[in-house]
Structure formats: C-alpha cells, structure tokens
PDB file of N, CA and C in Angstrom:
ATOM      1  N   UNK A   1     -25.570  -7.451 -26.965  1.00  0.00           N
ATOM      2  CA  UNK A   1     -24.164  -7.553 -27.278  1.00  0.00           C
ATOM      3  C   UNK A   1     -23.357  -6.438 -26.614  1.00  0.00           C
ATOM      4  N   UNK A   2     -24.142  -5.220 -26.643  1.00  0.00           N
ATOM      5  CA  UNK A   2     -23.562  -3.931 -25.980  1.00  0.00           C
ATOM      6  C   UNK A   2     -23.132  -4.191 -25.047  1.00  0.00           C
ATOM      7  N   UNK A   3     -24.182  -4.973 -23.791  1.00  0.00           N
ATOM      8  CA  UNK A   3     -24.038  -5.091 -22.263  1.00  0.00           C
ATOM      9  C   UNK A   3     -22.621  -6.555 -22.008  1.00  0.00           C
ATOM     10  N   UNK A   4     -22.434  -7.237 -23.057  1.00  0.00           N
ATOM     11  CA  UNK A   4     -21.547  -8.107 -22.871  1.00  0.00           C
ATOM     12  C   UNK A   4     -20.098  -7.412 -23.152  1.00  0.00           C
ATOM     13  N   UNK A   5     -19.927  -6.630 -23.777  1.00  0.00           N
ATOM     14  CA  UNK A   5     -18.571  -6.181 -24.143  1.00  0.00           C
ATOM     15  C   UNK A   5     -18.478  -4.768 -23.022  1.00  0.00           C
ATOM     16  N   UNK A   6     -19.417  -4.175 -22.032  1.00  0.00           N
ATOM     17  CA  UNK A   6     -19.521  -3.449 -21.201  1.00  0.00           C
ATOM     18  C   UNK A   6     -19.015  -4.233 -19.826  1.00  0.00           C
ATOM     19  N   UNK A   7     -19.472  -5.378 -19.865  1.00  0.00           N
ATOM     20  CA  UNK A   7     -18.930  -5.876 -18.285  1.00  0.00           C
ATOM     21  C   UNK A   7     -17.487  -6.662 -18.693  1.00  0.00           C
ATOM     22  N   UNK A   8     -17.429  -7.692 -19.412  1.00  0.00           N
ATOM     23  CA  UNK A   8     -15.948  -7.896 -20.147  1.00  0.00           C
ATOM     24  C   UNK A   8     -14.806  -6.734 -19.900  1.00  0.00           C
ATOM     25  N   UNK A   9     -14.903  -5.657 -20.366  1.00  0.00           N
ATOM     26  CA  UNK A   9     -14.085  -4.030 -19.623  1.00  0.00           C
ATOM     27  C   UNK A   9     -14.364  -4.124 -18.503  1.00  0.00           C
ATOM     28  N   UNK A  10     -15.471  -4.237 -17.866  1.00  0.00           N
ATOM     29  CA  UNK A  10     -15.419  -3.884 -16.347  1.00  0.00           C
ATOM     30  C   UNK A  10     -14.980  -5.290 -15.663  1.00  0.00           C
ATOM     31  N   UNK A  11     -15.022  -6.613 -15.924  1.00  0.00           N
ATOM     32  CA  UNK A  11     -13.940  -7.849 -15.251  1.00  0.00           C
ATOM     33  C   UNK A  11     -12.497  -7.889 -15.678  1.00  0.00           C
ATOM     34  N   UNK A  12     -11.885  -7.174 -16.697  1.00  0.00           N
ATOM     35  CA  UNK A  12     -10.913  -6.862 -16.920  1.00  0.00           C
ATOM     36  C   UNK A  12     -10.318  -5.671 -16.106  1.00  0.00           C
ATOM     37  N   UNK A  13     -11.007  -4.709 -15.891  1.00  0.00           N
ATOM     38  CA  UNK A  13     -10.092  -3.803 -15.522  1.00  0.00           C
ATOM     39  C   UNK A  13     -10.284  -3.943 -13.786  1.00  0.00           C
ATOM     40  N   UNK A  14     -11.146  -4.643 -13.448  1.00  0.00           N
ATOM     41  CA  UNK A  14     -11.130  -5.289 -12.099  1.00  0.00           C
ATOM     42  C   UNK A  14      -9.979  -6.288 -11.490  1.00  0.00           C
ATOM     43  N   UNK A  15      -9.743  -7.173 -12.400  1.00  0.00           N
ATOM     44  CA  UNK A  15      -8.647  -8.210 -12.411  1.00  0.00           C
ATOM     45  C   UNK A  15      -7.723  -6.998 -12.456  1.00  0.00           C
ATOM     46  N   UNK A  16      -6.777  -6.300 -13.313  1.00  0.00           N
ATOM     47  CA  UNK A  16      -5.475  -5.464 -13.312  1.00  0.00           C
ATOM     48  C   UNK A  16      -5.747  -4.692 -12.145  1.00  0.00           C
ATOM     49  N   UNK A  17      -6.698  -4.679 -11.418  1.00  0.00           N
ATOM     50  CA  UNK A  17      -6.731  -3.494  -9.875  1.00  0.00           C
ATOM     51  C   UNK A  17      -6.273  -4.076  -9.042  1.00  0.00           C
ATOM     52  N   UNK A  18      -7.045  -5.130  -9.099  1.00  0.00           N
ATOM     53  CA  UNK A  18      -6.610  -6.637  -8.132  1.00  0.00           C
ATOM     54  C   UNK A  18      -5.228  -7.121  -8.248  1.00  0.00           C
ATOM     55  N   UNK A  19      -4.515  -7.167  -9.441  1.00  0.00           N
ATOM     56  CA  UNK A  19      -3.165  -7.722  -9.468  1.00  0.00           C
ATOM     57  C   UNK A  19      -2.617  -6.681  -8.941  1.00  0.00           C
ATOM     58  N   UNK A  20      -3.029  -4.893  -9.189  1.00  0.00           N
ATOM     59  CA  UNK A  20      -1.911  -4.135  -8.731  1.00  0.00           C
ATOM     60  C   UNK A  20      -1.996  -4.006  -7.388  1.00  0.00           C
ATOM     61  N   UNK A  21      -3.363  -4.153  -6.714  1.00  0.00           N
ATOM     62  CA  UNK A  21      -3.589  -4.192  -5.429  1.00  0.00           C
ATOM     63  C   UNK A  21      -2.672  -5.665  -4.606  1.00  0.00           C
ATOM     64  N   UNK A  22      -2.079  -6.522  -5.300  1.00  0.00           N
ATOM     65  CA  UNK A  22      -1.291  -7.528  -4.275  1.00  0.00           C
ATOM     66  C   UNK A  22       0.072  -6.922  -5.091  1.00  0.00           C
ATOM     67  N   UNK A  23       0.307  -6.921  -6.018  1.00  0.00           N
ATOM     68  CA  UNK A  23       1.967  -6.725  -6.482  1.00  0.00           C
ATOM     69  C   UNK A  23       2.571  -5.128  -5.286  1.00  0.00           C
ATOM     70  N   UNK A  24       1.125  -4.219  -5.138  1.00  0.00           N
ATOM     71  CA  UNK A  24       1.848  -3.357  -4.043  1.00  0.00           C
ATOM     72  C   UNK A  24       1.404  -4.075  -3.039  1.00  0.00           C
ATOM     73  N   UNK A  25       1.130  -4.938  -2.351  1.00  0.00           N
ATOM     74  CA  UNK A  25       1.155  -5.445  -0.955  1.00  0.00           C
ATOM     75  C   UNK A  25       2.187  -6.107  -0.702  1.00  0.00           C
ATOM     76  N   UNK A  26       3.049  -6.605  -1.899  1.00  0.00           N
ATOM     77  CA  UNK A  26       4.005  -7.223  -1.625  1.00  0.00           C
ATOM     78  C   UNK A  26       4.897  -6.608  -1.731  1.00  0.00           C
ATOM     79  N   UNK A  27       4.926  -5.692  -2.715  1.00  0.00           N
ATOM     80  CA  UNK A  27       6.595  -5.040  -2.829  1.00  0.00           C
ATOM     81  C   UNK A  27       6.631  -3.615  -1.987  1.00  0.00           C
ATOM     82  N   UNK A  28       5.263  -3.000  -2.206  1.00  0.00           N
ATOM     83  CA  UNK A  28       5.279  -1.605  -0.954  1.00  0.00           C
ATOM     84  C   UNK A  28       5.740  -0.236  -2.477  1.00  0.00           C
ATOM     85  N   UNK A  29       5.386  -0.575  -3.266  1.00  0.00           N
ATOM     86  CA  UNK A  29       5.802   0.334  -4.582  1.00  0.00           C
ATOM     87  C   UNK A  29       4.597   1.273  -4.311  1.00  0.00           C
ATOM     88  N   UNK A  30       4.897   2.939  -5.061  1.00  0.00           N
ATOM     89  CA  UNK A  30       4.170   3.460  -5.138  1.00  0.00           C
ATOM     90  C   UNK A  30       3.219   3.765  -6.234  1.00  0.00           C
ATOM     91  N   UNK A  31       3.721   3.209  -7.539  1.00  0.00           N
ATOM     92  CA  UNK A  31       3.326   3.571  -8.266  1.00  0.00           C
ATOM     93  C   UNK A  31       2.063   2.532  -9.167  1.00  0.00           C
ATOM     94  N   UNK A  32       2.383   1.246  -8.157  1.00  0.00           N
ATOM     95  CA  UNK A  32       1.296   0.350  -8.016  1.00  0.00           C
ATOM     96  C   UNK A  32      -0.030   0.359  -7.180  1.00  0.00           C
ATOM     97  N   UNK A  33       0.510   1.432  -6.284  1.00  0.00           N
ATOM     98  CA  UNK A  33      -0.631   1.997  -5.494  1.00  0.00           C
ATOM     99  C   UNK A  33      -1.867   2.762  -5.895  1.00  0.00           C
ATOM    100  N   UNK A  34      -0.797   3.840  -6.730  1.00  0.00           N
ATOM    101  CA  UNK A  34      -1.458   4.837  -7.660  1.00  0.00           C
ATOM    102  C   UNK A  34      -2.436   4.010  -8.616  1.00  0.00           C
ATOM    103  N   UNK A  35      -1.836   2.994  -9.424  1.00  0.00           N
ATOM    104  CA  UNK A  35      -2.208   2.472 -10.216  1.00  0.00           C
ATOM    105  C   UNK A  35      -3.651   1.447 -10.110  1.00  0.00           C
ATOM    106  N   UNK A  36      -3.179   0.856  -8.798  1.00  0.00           N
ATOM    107  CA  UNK A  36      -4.706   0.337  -8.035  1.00  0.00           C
ATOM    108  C   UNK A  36      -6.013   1.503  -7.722  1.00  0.00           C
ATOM    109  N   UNK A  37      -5.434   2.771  -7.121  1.00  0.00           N
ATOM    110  CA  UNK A  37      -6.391   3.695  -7.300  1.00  0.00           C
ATOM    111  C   UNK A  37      -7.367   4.024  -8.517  1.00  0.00           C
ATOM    112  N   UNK A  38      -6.470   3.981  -9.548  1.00  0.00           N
ATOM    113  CA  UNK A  38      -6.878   4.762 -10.860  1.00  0.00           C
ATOM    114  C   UNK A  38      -7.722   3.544 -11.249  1.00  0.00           C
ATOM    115  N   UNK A  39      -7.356   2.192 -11.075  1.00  0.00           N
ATOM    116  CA  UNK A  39      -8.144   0.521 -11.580  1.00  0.00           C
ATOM    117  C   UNK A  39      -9.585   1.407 -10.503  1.00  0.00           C
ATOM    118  N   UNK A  40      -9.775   1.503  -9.428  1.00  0.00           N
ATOM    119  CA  UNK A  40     -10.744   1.075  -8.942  1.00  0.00           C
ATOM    120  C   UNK A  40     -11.965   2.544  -9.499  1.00  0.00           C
ATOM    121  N   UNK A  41     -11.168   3.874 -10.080  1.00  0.00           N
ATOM    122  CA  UNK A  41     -11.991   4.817 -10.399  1.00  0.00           C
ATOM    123  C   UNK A  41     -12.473   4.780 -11.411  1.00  0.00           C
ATOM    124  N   UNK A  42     -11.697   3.658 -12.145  1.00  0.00           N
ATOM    125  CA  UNK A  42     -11.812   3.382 -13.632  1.00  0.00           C
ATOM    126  C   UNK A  42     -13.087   2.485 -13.733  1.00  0.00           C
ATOM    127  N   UNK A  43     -13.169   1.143 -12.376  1.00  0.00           N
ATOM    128  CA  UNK A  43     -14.342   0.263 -12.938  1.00  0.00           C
ATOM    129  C   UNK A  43     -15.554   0.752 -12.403  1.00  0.00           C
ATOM    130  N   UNK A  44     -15.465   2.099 -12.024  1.00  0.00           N
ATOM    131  CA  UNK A  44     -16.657   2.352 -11.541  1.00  0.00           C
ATOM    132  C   UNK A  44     -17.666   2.928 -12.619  1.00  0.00           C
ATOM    133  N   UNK A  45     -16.244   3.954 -13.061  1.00  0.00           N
ATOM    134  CA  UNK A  45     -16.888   4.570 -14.228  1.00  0.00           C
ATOM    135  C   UNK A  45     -17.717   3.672 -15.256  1.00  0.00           C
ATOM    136  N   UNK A  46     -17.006   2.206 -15.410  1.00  0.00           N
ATOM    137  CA  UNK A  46     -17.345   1.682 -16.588  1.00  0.00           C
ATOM    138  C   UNK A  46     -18.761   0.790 -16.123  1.00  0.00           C
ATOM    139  N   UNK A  47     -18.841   0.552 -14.741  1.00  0.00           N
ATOM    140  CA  UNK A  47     -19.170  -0.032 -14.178  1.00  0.00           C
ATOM    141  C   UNK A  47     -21.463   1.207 -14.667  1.00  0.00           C
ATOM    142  N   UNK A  48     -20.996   2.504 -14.538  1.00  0.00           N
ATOM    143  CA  UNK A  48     -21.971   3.266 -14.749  1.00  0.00           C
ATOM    144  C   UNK A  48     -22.130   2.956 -16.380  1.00  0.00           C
ATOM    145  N   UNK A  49     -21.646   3.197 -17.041  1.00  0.00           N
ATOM    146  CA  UNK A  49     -21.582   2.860 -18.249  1.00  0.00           C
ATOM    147  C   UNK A  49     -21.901   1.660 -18.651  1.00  0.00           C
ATOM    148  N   UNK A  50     -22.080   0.243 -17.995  1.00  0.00           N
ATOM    149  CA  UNK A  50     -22.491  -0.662 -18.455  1.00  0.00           C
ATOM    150  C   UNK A  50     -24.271  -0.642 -17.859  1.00  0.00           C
ATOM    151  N   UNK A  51     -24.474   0.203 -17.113  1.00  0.00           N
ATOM    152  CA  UNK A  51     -25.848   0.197 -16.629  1.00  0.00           C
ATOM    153  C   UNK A  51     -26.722   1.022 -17.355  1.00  0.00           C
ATOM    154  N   UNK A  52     -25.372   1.630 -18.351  1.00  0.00           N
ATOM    155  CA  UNK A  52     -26.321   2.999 -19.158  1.00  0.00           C
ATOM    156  C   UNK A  52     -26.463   2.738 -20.755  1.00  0.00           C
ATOM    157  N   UNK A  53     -25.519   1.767 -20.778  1.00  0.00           N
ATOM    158  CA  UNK A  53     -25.735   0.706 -22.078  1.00  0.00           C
ATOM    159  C   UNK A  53     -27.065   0.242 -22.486  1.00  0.00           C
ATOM    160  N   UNK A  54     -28.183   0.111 -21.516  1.00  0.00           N
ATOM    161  CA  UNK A  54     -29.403  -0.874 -21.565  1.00  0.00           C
ATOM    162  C   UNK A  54     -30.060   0.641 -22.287  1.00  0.00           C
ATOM    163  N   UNK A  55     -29.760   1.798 -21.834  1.00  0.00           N
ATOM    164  CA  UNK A  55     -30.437   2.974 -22.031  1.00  0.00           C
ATOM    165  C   UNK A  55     -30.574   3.083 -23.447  1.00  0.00           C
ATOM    166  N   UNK A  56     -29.136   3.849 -23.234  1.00  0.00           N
ATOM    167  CA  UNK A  56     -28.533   4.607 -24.784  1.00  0.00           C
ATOM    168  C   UNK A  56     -27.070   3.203 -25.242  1.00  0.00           C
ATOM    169  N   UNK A  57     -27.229   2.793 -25.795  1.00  0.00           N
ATOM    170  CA  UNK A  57     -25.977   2.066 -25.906  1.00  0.00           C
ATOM    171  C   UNK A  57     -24.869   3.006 -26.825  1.00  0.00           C
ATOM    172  N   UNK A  58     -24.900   4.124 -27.568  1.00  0.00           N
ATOM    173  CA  UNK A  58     -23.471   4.867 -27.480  1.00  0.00           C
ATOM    174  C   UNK A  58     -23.084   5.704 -26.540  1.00  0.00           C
ATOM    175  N   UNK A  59     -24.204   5.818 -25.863  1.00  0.00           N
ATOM    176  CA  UNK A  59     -23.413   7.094 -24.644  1.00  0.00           C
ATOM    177  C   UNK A  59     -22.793   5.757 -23.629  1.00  0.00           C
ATOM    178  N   UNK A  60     -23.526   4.627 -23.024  1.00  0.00           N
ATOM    179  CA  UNK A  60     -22.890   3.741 -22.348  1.00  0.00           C
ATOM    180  C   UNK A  60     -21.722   3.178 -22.978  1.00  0.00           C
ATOM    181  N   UNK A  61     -21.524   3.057 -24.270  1.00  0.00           N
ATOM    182  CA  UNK A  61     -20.021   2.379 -24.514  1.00  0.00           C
ATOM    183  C   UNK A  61     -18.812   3.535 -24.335  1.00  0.00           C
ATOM    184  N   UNK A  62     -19.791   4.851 -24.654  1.00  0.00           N
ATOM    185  CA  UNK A  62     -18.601   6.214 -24.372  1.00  0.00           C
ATOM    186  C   UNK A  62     -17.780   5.901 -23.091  1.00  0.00           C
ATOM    187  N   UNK A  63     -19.273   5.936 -22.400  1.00  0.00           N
ATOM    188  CA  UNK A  63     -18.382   5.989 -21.196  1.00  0.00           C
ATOM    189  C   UNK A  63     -17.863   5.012 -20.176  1.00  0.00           C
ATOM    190  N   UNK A  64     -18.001   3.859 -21.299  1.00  0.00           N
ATOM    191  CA  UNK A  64     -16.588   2.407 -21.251  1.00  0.00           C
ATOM    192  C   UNK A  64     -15.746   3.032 -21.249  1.00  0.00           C
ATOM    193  N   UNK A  65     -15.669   3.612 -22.838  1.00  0.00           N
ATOM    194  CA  UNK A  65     -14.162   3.725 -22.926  1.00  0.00           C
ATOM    195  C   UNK A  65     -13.800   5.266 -22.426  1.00  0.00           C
ATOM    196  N   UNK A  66     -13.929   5.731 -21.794  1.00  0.00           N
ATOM    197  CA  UNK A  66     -13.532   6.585 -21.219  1.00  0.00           C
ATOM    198  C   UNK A  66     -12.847   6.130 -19.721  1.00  0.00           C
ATOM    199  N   UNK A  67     -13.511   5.641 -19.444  1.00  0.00           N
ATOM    200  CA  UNK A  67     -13.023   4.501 -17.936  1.00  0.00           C
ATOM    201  C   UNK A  67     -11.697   3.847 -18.662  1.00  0.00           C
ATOM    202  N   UNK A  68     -12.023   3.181 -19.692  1.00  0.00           N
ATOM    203  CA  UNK A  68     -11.015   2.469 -19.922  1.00  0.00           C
ATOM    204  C   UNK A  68      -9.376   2.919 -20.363  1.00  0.00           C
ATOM    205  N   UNK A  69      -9.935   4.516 -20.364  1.00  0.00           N
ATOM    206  CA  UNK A  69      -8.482   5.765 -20.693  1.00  0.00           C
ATOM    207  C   UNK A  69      -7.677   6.003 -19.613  1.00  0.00           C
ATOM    208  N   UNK A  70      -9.026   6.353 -18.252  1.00  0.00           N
ATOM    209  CA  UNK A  70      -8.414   6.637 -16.925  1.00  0.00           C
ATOM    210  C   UNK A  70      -7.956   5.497 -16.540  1.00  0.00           C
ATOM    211  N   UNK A  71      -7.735   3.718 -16.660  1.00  0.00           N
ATOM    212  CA  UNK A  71      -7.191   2.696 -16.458  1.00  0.00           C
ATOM    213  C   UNK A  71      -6.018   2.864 -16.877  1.00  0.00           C
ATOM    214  N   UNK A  72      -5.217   3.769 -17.737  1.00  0.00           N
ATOM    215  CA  UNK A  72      -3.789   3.514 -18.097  1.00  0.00           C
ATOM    216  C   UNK A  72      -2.728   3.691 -17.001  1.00  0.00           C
ATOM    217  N   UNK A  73      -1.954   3.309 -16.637  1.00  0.00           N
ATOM    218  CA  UNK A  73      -1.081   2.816 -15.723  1.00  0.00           C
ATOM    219  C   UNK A  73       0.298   3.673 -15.490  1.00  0.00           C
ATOM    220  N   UNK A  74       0.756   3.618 -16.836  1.00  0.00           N
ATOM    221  CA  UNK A  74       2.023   4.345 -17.011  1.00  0.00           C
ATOM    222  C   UNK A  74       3.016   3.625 -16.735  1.00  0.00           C
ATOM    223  N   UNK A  75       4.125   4.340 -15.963  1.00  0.00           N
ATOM    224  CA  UNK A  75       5.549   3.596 -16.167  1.00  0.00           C
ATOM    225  C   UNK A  75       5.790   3.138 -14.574  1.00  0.00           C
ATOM    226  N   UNK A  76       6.189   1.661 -14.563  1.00  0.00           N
ATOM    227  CA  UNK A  76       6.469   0.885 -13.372  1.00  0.00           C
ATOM    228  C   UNK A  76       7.314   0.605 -13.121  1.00  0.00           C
ATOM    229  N   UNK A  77       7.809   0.367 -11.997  1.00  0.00           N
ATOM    230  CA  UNK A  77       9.213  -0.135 -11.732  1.00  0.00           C
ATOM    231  C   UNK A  77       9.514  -2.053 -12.213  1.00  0.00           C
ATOM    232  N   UNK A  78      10.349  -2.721 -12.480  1.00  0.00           N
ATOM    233  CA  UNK A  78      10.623  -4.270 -13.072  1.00  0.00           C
ATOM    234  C   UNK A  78      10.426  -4.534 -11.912  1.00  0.00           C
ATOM    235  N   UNK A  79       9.573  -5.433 -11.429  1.00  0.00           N
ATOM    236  CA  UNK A  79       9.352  -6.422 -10.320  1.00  0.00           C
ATOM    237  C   UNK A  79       9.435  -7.844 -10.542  1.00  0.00           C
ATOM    238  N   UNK A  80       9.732  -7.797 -12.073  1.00  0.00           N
ATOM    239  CA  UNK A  80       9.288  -9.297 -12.391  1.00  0.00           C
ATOM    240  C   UNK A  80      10.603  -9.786 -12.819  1.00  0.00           C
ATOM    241  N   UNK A  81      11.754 -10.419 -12.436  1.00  0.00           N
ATOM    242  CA  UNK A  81      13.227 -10.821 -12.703  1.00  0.00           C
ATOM    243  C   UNK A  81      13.252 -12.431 -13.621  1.00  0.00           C
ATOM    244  N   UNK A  82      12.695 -13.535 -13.161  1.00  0.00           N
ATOM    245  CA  UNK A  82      12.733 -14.083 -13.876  1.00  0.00           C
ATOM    246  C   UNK A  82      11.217 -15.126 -13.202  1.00  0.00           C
ATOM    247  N   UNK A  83      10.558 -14.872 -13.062  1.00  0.00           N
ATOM    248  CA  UNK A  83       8.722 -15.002 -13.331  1.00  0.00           C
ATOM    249  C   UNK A  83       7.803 -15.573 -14.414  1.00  0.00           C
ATOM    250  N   UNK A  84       7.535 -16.780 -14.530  1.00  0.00           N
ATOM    251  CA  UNK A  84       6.599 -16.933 -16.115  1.00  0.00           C
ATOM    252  C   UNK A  84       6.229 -16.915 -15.550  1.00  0.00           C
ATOM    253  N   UNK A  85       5.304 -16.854 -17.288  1.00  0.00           N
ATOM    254  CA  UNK A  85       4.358 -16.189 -17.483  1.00  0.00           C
ATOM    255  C   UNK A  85       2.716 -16.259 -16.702  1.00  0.00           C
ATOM    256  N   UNK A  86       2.649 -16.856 -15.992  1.00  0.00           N
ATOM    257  CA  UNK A  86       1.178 -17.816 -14.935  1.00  0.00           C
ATOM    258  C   UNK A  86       1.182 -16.576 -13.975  1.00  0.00           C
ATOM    259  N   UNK A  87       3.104 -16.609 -13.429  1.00  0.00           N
ATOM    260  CA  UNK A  87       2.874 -15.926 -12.392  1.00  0.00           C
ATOM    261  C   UNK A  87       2.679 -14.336 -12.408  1.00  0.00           C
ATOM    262  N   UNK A  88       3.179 -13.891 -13.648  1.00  0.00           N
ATOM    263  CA  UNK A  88       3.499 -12.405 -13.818  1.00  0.00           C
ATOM    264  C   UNK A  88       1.308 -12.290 -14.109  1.00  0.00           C
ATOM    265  N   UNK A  89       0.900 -13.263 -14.795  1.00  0.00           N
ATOM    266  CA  UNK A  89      -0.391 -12.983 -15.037  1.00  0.00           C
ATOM    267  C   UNK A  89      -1.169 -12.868 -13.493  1.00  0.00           C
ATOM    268  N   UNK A  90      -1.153 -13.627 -12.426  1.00  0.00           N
ATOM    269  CA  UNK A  90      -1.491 -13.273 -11.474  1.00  0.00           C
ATOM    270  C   UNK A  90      -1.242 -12.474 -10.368  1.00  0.00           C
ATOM    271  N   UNK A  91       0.134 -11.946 -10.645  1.00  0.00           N
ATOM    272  CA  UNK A  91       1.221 -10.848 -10.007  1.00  0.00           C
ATOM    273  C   UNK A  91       1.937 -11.144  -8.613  1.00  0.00           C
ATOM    274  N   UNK A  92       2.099 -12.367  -9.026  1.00  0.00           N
ATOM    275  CA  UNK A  92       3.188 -13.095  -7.957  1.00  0.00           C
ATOM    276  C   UNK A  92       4.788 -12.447  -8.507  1.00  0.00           C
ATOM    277  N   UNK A  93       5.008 -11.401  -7.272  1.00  0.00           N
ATOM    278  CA  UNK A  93       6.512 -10.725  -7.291  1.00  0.00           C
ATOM    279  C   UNK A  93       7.680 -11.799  -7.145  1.00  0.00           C
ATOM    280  N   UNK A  94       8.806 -10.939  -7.648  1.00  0.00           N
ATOM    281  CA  UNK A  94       9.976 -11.688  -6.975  1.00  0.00           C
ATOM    282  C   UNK A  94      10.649 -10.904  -6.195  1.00  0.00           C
ATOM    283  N   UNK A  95      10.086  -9.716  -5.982  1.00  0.00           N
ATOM    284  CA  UNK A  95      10.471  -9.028  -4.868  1.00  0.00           C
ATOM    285  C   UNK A  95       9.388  -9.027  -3.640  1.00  0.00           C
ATOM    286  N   UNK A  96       9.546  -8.666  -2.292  1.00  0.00           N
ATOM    287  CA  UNK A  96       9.021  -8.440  -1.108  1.00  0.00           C
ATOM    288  C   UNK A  96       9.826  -7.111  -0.358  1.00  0.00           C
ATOM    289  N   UNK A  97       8.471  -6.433  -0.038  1.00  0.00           N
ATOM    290  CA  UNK A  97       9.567  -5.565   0.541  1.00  0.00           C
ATOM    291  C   UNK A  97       9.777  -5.960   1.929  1.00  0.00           C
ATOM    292  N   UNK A  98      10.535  -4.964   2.737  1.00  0.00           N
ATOM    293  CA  UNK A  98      11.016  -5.479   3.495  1.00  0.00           C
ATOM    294  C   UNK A  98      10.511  -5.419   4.854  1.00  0.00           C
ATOM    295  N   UNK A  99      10.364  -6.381   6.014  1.00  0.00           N
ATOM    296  CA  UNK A  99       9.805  -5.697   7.090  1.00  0.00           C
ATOM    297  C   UNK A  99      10.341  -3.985   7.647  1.00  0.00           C
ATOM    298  N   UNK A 100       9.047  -3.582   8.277  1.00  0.00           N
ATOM    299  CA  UNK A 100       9.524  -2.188   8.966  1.00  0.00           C
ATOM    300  C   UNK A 100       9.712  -2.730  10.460  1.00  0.00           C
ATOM    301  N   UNK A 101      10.455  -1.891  10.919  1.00  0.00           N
ATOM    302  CA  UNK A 101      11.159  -2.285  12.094  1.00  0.00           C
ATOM    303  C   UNK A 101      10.170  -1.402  13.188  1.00  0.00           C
ATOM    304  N   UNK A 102       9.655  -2.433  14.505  1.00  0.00           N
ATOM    305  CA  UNK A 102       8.798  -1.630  15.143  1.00  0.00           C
ATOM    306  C   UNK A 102       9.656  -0.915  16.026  1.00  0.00           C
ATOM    307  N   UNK A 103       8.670  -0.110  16.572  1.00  0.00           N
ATOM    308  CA  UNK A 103       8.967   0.913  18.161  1.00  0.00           C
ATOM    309  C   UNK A 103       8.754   0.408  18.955  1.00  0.00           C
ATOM    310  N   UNK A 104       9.869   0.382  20.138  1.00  0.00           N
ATOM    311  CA  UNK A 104       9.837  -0.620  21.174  1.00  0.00           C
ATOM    312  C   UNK A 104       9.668   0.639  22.412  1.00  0.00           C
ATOM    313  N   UNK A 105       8.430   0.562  23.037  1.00  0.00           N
ATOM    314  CA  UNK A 105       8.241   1.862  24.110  1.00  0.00           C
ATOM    315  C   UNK A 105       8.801   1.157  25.023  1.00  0.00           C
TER     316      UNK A 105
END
C-alpha cells in the first residue's frame, strides 16, 4: 500500500512539471520556469523515496513528503482569462508570448 501512495505523488507531481513545463513554453513566464525546475527536483526526491519505501516504509514516505514540500509553487502570474476547466487542467494558455525578433547579419 506504501509503494502505491509513493508513486501516485510521484505521477502527480510529474503531471504539474509537465503542465508547468508547456504553460512556460507558451507564455515565456518566469516563474513557471522556476516552478518546472522545483516539479522536476521534487519527483526525484520522491521518486528515491518510493524505492526506499520497499526498505523502511516511514523513512520512504518521509521522504515523499518532503519532495512533496519542495513541489510548492508559490505565486503565478493569471494566464488563464476565460479557459475551462479541461483546458486549465492540461495547461492550454490564453496567452502566447510573443515572437522574438531575429538578427539579420
């Protein structure tokens, strides 16, 4: 039961890395960037922790949820204007940012 509620955290906090990893490809935000960083340091951690579950199962759920602390996100900018709910779950923006303009040698 340990090892099921260990990877469940770790496909969850994989999915929110993944959404923040396209919501900044599309909009070019920074703080979705950050936030994809912290998703991917987070499922690693938990990712150790579900392998250490089979061991010790309280030191492996510790250090679930400890992963699952460094997953907090914080404060984002509104990207989502008028978006249901399907799309905000898969992180289809209503913003794009904008092309950068190349250098013409």
């Amino acid at each position: 039961m340990y090892l099921e509620i260990a990877m469940l955290a770790y496909l969850v906090v994989l999915f929110l890395t993944l959404r923040d990893i396209r919501i900044f490809k599309r909009t070019g935000y920074r703080s979705y960037r950050k936030g994809a960083l912290k998703g991917l340091a987070a499922s690693s951690l938990i990712l150790i922790g579900a392998i250490t579950v089979e061991a010790k199962p309280d030191l492996g759920l510790l250090i679930v949820l400890i992963g699952l602390f460094i997953n907090r996100k914080g404060v984002r900018e509104n990207v989502f204007t008028n978006a249901g709910t399907f799309d905000r779950f898969l992180g289809k923006t209503d913003y794009v940012k904008k092309n950068k303009v190349k250098k013409q040698v």
